[in-house]
N, C-alpha and C. Protein backbone atom coordinates (compact mmCIF):
# COMPACT_ATOMS: atom_id res chain seq x y z
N UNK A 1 -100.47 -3.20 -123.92
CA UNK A 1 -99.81 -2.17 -123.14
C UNK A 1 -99.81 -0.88 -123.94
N UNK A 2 -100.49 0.27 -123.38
CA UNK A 2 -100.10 1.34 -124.13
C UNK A 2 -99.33 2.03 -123.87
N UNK A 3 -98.64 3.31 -124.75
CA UNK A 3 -97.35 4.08 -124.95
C UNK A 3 -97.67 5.52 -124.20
N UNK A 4 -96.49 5.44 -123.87
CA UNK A 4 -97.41 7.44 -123.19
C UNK A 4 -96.22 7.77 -124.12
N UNK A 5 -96.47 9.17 -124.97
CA UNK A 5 -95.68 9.98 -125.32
C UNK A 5 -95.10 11.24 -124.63
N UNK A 6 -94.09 11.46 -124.93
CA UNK A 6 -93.40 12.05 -124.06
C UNK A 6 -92.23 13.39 -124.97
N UNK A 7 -91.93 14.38 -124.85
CA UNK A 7 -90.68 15.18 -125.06
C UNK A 7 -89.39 14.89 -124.44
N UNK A 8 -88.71 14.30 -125.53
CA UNK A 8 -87.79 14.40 -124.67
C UNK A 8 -86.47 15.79 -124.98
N UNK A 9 -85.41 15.37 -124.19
CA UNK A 9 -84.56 16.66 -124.36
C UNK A 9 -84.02 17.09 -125.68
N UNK A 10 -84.11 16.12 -127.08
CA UNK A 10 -83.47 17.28 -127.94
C UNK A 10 -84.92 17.55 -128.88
N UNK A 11 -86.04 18.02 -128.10
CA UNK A 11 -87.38 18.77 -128.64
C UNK A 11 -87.73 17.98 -129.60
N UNK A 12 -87.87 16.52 -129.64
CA UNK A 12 -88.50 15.54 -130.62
C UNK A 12 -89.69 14.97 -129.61
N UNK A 13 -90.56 14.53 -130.48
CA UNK A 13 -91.15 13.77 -129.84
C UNK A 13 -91.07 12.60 -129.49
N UNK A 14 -90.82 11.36 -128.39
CA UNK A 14 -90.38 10.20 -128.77
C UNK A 14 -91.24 9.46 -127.44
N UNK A 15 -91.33 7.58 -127.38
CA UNK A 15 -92.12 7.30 -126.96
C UNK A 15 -91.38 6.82 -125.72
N UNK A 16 -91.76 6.93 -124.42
CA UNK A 16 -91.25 6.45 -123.16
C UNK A 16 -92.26 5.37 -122.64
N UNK A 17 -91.55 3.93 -122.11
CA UNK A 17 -92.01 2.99 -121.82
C UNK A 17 -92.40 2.98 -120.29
N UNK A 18 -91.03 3.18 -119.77
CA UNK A 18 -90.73 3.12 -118.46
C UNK A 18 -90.83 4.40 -117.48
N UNK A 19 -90.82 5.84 -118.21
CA UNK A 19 -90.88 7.02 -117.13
C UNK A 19 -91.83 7.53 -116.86
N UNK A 20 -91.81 7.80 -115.82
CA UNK A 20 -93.68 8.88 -116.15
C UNK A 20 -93.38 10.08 -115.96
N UNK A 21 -93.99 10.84 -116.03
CA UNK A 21 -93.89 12.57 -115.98
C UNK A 21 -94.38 13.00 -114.42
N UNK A 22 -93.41 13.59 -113.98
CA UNK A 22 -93.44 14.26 -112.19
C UNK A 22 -93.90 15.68 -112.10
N UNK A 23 -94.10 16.28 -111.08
CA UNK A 23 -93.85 17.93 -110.42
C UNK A 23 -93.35 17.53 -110.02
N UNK A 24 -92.78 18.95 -109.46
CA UNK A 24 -92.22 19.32 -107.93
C UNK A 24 -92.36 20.40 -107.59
N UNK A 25 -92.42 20.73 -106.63
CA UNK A 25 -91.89 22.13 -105.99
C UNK A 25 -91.42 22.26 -104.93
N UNK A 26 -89.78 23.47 -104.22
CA UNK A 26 -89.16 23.16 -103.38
C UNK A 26 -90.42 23.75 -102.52
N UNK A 27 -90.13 23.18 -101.01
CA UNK A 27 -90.74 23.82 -99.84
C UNK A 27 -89.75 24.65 -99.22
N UNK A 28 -90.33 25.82 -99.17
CA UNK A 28 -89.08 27.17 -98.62
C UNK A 28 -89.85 27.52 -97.26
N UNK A 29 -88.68 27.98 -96.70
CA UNK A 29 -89.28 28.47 -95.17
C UNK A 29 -88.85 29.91 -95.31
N UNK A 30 -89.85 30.69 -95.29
CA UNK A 30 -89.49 32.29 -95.28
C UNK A 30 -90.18 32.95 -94.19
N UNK A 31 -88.89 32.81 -93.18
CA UNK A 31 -89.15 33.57 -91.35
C UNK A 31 -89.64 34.60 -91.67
N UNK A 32 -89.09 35.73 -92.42
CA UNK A 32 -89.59 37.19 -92.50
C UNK A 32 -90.33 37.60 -93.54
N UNK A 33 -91.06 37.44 -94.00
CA UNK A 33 -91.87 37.71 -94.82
C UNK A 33 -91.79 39.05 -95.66
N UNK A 34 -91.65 40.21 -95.27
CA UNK A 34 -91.21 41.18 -95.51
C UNK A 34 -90.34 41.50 -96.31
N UNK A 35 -88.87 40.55 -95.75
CA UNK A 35 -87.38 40.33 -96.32
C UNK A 35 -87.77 39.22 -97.10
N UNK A 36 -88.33 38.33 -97.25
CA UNK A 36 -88.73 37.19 -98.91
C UNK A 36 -87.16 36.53 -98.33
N UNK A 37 -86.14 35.93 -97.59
CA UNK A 37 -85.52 35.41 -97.69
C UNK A 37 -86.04 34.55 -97.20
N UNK A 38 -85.18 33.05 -97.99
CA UNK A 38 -85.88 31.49 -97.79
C UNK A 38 -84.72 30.44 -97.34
N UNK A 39 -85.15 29.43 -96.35
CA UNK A 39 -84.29 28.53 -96.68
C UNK A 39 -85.16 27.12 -97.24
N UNK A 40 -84.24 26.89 -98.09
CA UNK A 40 -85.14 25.73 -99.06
C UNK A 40 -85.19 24.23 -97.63
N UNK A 41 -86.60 23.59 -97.47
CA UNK A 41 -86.37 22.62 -96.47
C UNK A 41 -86.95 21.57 -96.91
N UNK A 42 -87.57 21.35 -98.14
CA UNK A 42 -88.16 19.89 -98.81
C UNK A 42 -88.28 20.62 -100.08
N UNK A 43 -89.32 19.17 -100.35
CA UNK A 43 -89.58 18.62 -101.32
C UNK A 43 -91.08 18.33 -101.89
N UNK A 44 -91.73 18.57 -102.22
CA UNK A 44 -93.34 17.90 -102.77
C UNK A 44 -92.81 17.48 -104.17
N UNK A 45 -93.45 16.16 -104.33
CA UNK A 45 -93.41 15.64 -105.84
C UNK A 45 -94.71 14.69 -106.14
N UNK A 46 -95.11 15.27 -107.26
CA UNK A 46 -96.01 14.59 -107.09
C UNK A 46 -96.53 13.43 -109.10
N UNK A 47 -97.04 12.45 -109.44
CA UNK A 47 -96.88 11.99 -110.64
C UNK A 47 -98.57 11.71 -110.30
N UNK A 48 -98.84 12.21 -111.71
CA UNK A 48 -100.24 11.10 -111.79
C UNK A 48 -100.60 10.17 -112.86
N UNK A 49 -99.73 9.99 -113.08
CA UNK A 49 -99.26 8.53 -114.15
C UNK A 49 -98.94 7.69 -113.21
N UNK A 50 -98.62 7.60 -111.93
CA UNK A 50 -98.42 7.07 -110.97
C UNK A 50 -98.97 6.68 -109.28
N UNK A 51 -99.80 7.65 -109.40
CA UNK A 51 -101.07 8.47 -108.55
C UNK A 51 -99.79 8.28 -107.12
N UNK A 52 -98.69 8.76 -107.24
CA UNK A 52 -97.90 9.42 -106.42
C UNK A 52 -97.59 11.22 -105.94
N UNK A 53 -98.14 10.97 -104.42
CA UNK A 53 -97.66 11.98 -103.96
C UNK A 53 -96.80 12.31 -102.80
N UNK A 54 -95.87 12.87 -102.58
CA UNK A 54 -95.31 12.67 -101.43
C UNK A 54 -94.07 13.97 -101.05
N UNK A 55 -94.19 14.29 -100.17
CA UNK A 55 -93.14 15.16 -99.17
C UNK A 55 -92.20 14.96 -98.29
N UNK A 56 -90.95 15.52 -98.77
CA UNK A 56 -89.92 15.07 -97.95
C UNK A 56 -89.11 16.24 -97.33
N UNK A 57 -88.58 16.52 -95.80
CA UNK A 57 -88.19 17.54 -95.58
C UNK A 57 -86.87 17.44 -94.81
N UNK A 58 -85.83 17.90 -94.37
CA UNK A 58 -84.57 17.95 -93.86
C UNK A 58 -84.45 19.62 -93.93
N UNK A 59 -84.72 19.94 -91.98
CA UNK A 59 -84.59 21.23 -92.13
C UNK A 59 -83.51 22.04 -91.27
N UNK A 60 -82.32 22.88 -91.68
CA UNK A 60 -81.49 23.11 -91.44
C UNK A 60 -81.74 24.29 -90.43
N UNK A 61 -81.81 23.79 -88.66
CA UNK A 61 -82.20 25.05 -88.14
C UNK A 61 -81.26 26.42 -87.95
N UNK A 62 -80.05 26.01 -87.57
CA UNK A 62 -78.92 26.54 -87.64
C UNK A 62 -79.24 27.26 -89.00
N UNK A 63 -79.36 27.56 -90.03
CA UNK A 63 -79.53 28.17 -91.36
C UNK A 63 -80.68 28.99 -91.07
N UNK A 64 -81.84 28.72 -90.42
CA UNK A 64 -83.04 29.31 -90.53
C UNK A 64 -83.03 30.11 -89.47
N UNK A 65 -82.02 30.16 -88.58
CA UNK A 65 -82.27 31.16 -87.62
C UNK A 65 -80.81 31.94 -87.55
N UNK A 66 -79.88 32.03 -88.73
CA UNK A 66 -79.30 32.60 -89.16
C UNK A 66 -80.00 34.12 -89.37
N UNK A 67 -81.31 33.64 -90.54
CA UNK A 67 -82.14 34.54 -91.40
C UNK A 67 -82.89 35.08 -89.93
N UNK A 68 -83.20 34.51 -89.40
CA UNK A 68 -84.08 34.83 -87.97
C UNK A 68 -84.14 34.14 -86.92
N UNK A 69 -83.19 34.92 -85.74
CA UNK A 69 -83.17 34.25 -84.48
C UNK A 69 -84.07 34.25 -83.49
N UNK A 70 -85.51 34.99 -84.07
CA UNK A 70 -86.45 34.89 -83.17
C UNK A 70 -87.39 33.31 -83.62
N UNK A 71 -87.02 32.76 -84.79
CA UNK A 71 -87.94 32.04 -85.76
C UNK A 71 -88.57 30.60 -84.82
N UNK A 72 -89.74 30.48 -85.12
CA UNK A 72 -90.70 29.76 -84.48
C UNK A 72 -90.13 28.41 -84.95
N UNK A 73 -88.86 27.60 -84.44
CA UNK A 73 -88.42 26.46 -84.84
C UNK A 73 -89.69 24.96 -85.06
N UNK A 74 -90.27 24.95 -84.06
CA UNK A 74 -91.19 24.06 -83.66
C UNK A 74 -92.17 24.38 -84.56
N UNK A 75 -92.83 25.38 -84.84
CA UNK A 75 -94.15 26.09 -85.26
C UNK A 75 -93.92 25.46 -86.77
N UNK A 76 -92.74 25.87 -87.52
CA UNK A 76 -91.98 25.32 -88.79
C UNK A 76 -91.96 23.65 -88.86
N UNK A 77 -91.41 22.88 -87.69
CA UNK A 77 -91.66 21.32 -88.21
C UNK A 77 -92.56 21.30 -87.85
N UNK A 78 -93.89 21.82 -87.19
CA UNK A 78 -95.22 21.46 -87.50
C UNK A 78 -96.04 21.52 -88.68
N UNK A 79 -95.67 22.87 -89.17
CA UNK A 79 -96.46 23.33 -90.62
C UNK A 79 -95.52 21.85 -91.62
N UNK A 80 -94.01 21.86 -92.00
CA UNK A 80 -93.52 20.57 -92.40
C UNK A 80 -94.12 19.48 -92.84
N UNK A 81 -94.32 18.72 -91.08
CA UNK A 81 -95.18 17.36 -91.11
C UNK A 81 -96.63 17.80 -91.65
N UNK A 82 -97.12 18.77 -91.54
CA UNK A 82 -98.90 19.13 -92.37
C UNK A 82 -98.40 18.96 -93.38
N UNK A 83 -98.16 18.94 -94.16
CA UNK A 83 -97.12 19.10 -94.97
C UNK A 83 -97.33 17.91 -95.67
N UNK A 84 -96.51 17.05 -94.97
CA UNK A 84 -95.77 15.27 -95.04
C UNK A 84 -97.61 14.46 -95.23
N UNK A 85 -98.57 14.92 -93.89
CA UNK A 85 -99.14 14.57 -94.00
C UNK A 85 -100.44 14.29 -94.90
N UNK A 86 -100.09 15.64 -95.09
CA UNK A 86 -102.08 16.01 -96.25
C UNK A 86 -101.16 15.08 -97.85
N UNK A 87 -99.79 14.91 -98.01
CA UNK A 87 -99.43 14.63 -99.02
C UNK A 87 -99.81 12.77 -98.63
N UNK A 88 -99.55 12.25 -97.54
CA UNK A 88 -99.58 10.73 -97.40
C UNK A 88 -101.41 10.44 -97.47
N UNK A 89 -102.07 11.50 -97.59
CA UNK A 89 -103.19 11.08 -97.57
C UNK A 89 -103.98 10.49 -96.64
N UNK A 90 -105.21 10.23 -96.65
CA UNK A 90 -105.98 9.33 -95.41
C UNK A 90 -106.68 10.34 -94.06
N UNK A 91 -107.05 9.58 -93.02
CA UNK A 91 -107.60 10.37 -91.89
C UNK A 91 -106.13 11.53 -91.62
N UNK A 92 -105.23 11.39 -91.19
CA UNK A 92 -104.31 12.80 -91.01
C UNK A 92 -104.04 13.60 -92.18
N UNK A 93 -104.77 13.42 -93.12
CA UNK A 93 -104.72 14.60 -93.79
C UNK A 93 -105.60 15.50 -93.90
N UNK A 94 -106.99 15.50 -92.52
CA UNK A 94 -107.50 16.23 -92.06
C UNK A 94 -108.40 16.48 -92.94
N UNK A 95 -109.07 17.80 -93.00
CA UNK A 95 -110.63 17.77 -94.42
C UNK A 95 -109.96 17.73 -95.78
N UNK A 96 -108.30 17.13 -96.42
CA UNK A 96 -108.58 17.14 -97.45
C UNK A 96 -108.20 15.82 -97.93
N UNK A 97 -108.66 14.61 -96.62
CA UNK A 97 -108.53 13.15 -96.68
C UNK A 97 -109.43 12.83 -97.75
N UNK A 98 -110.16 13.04 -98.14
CA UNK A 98 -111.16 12.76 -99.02
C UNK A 98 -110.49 13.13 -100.56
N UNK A 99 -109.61 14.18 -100.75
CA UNK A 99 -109.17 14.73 -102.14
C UNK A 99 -107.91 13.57 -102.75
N UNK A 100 -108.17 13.46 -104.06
CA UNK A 100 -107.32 12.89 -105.00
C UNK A 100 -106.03 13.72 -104.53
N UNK A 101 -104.62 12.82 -105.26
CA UNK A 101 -103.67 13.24 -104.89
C UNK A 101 -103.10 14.77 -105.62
N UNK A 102 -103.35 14.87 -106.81
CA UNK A 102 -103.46 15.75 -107.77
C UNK A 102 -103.95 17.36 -107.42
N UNK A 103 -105.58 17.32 -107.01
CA UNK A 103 -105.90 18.89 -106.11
C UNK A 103 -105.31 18.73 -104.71
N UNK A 104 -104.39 17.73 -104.15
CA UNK A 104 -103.74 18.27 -102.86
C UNK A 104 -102.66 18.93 -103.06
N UNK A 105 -101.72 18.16 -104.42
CA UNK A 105 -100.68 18.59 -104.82
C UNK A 105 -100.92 20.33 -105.01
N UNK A 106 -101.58 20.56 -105.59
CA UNK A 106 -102.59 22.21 -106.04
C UNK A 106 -102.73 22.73 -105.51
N UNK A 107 -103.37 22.23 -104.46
CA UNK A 107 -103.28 23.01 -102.77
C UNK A 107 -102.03 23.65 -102.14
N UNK A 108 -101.72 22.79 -101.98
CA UNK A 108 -100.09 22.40 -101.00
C UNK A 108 -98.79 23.68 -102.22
N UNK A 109 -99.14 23.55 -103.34
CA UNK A 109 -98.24 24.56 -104.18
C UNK A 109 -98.99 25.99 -104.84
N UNK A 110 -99.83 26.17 -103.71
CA UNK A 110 -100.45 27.38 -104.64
C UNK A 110 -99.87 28.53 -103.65
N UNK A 111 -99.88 29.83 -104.60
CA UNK A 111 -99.06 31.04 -103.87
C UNK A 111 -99.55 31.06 -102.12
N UNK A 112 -98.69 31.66 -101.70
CA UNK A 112 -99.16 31.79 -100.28
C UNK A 112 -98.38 32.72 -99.47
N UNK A 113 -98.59 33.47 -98.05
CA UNK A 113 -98.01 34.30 -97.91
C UNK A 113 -97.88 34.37 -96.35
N UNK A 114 -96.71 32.55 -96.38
CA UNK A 114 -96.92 31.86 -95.19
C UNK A 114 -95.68 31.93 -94.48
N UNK A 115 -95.27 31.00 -93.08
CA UNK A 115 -93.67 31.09 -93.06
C UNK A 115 -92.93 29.57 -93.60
N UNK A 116 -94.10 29.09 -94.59
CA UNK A 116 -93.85 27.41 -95.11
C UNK A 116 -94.63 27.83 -96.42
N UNK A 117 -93.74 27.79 -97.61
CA UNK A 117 -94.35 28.31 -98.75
C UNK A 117 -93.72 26.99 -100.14
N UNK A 118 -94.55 26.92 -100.86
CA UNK A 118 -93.53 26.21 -102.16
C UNK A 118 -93.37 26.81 -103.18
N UNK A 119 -92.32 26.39 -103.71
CA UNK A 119 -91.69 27.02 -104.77
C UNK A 119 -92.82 27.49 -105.94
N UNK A 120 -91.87 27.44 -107.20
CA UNK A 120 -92.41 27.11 -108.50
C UNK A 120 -92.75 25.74 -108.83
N UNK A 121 -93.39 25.53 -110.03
CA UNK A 121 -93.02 24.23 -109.64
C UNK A 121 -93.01 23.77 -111.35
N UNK A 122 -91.96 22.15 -110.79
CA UNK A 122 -91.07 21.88 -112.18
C UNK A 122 -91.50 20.65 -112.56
N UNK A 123 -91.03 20.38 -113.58
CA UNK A 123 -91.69 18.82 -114.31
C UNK A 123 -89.77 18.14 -114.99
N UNK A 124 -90.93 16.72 -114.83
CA UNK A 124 -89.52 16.08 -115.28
C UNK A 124 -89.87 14.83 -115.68
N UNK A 125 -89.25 13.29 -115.96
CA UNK A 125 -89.46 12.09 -116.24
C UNK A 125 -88.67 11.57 -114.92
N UNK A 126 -89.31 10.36 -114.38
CA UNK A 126 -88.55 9.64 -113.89
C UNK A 126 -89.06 8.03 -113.54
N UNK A 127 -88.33 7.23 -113.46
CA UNK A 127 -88.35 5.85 -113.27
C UNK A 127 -88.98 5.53 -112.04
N UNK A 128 -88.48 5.91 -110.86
CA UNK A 128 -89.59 5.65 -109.62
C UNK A 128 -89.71 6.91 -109.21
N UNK A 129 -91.06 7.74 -108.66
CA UNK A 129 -91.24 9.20 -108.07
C UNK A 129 -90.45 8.67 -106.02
N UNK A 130 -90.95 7.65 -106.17
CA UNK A 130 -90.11 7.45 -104.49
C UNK A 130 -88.39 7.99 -104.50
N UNK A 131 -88.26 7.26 -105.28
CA UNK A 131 -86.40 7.39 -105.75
C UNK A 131 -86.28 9.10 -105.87
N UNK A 132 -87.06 9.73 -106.62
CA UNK A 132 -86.62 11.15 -107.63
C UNK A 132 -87.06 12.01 -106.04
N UNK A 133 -87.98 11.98 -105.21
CA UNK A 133 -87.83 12.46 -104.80
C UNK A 133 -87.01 12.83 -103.08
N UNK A 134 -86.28 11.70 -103.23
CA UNK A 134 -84.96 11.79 -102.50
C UNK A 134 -84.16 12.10 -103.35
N UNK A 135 -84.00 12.18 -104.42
CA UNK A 135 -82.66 12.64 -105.01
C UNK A 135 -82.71 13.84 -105.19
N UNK A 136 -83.83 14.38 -105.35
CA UNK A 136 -84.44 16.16 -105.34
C UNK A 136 -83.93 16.70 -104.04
N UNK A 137 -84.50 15.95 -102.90
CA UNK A 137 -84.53 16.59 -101.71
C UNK A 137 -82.81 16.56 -100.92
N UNK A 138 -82.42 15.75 -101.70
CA UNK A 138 -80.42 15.49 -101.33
C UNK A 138 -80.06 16.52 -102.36
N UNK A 139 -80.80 16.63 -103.46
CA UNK A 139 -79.65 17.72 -104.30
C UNK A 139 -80.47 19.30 -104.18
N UNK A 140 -81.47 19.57 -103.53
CA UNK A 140 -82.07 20.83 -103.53
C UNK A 140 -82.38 21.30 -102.15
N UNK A 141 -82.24 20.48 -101.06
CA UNK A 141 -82.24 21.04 -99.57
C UNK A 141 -80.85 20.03 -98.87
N UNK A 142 -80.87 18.71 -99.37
CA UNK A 142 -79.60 18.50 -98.34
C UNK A 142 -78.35 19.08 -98.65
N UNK A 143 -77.94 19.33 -100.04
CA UNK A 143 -77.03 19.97 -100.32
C UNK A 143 -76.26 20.99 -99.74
N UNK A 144 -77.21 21.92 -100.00
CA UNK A 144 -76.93 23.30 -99.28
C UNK A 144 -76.30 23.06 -97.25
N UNK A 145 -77.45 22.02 -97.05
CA UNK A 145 -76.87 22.17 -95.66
C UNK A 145 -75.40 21.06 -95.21
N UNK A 146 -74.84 20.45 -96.50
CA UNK A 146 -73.90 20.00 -96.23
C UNK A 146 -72.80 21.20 -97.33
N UNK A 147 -73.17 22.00 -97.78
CA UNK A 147 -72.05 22.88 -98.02
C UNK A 147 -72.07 24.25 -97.42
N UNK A 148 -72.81 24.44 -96.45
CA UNK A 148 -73.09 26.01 -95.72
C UNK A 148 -72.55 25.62 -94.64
């Protein structure tokens, strides 16, 4: 069995058995483009120590048409599920069924100047990427819409 090395938090180097190293980046919905205001509505995470990729979304419409009451509700969980999908891979992920999970992840988080955009994007360790990224998407989009 081999060791992956890893950083951990007090800037040593030390060896991790069990975690692997993740992205992420939030998925923001920015109605106006102009105005750059967002409401955060998923999740992409992706590990390739794990050859996991996957998207998760909970989108607060009431919030998004706060920012804009003209906003294309439908048009938004469509772009979403593209979204959900090019990340689950296979025939619905359309011409980039054929790509490793890794250049979709690349894809899916590169700048854009859309009304479905992703964040920055962050790294971390975790034990299962299924698990981390519900706990991302409860503490970085469900949150907000259970305290707004």
């Amino acid at each position: 069995m081999s060791e992956r090395y890893s950083v951990v938090t007090t800037g040593q180097v030390g060896i991790e058995r069990d975690r692997a190293v993740f992205e992420y980046a939030l998925l923001r919905v920015v109605p106006c483009l102009e105005r750059g205001e967002c409401v955060n509505a998923g999740v992409i995470l992706y590990s390739q120590e794990r050859a996991f990729l996957a998207a998760r979304w909970d989108l607060d419409e009431d919030r998004l048409r706060a920012l804009d009451p003209g906003v294309d509700v439908v048009g938004v969980r469509r772009a979403l599920d593209a979204v959900e999908r090019m990340c689950r891979g296979g025939e619905e992920a359309g011409q980039a069924a054929g790509e490793r999970p890794g250049p979709r992840f690349r894809w899916l988080t590169a700048p854009r100047s859309t009304i479905v955009q992703a964040g920055p994007v962050h790294g971390g360790l975790t034990l299962d990427p299924e698990t981390e990224v519900e706990r991302l998407l409860d503490r970085l989009v469900r949150s907000n819409i259970s305290s707004g």
